[in-house]
C-alpha atoms as a PDB file:
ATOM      1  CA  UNK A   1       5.990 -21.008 -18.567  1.00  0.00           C
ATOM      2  CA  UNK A   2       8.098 -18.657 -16.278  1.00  0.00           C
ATOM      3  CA  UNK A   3       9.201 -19.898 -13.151  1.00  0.00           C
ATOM      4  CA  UNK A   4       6.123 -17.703 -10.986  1.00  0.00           C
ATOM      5  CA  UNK A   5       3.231 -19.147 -13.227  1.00  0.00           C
ATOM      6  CA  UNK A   6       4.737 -22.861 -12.489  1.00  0.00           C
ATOM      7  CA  UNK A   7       4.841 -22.175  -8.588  1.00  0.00           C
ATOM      8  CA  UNK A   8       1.633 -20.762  -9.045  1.00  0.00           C
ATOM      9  CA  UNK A   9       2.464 -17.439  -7.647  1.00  0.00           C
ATOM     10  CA  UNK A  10       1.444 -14.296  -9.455  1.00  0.00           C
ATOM     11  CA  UNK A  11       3.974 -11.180  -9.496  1.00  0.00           C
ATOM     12  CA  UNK A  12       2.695  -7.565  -9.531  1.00  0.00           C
ATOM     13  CA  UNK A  13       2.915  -5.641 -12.820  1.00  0.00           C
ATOM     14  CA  UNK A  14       4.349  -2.971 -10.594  1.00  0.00           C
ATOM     15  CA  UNK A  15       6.408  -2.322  -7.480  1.00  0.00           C
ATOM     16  CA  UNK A  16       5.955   0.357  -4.491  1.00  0.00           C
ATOM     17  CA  UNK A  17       9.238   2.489  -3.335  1.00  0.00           C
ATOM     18  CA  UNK A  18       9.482   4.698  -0.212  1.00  0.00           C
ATOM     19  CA  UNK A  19      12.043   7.281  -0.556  1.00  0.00           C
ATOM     20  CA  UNK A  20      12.881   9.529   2.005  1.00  0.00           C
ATOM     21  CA  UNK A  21      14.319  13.158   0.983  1.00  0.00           C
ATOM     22  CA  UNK A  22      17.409  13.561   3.199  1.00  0.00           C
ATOM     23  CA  UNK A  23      16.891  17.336   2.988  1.00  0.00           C
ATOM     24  CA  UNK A  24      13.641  17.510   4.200  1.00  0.00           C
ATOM     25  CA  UNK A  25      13.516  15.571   6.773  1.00  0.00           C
ATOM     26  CA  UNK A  26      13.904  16.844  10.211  1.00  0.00           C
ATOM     27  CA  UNK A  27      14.510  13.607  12.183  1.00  0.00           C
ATOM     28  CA  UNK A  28      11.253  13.378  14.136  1.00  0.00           C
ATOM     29  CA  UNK A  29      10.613   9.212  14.142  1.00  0.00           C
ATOM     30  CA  UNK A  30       7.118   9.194  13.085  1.00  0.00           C
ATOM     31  CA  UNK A  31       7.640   7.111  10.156  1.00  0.00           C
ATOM     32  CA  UNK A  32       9.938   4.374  12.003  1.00  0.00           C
ATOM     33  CA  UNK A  33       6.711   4.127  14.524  1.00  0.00           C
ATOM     34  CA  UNK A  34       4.220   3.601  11.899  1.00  0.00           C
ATOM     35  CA  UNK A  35       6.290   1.498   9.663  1.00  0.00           C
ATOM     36  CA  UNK A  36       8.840  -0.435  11.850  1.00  0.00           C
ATOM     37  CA  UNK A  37       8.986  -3.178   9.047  1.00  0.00           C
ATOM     38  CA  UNK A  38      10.713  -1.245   6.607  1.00  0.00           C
ATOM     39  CA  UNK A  39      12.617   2.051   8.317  1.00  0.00           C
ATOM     40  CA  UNK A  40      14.528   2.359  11.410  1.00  0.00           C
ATOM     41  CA  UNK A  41      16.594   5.024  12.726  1.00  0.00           C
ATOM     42  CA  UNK A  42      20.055   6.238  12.638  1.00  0.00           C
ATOM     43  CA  UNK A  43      21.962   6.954  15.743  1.00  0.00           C
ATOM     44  CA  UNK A  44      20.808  11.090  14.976  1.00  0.00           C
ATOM     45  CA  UNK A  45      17.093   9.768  15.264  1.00  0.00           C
ATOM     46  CA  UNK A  46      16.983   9.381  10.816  1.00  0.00           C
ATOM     47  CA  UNK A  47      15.690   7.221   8.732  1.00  0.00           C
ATOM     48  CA  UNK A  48      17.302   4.597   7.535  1.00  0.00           C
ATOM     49  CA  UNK A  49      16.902   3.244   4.507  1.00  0.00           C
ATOM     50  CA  UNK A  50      16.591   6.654   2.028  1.00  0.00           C
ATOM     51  CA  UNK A  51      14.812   4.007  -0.508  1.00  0.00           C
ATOM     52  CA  UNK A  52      13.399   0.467   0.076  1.00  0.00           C
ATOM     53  CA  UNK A  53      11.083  -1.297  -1.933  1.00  0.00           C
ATOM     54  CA  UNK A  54       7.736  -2.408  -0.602  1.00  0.00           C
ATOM     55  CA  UNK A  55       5.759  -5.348  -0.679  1.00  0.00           C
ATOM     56  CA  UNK A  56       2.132  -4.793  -1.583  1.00  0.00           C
ATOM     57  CA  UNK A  57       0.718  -5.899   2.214  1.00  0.00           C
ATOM     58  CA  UNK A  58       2.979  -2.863   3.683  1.00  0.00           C
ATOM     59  CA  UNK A  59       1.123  -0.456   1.390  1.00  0.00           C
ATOM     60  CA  UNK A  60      -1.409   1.081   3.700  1.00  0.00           C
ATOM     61  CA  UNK A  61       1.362   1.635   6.145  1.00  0.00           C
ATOM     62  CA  UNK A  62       3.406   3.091   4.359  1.00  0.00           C
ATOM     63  CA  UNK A  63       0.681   5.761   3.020  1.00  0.00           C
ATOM     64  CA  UNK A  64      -0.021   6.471   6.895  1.00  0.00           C
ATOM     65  CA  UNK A  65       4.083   6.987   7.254  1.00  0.00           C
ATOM     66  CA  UNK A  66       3.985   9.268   4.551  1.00  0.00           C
ATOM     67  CA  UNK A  67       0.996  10.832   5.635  1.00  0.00           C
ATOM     68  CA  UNK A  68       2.278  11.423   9.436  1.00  0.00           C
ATOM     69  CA  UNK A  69       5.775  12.633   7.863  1.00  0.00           C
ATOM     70  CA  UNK A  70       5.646  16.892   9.607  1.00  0.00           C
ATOM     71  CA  UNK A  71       7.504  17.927   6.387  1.00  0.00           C
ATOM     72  CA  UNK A  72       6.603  15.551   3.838  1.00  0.00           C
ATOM     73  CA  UNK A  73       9.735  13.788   3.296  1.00  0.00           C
ATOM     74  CA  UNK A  74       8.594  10.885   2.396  1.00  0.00           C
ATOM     75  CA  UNK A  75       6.952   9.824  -0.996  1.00  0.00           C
ATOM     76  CA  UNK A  76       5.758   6.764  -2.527  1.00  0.00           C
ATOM     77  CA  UNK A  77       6.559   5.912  -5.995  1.00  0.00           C
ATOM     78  CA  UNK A  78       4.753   2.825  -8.029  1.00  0.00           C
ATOM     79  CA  UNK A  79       7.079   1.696 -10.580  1.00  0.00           C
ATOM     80  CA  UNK A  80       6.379  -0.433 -13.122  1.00  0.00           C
ATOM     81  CA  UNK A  81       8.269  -4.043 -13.121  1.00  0.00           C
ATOM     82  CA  UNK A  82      10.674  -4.942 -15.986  1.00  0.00           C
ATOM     83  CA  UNK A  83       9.789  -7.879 -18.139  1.00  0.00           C
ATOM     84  CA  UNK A  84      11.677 -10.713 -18.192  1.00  0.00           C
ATOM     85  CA  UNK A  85      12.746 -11.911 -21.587  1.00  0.00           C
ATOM     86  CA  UNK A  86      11.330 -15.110 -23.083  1.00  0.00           C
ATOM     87  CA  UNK A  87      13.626 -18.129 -22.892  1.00  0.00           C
ATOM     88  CA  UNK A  88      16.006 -17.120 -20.166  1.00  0.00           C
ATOM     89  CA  UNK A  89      19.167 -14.863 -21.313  1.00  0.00           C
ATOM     90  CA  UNK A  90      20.603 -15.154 -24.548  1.00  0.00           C
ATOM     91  CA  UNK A  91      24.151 -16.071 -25.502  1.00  0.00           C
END
């Protein structure tokens, strides 16, 4: 039994990423506003981090963010978790 079925906690088969495309973005703070739990700004007014991992109650949020974003510089990515091997790591 892995050590989330024993707590009783279930993990998601996949994970959310916000990335932010340095390039395209033109500094305007829309997505620290909506999503203050996962981006703040640089002293230039930028986003800070370029990538952070989501948990699944920021999701909506973060969809709004990307939604608000004037050039589109931000986009969501669902990746799929890796499985843990069986039996802990082998020698």
């Amino acid at each position: 039994m892995s050590r989330s079925q024993a707590s009783g906690r279930v993990q998601p088969a996949s994970r959310l990423l916000l990335r932010v495309d340095p390039i395209t973005c033109d500094g305007h703070g829309r997505c620290a506003e909506l999503l203050p739990e996962a981006i703040s700004l640089d002293d230039w007014g930028y986003p800070m981090p370029i990538t952070a991992e989501l948990p699944p109650q920021l999701e909506a949020h973060a969809r709004r963010a990307a939604q608000a974003c004037p050039t589109l510089a931000i986009t969501l990515e669902r990746q799929r978790r890796r499985r843990a091997p069986e039996g802990g790591p082998r020698r």
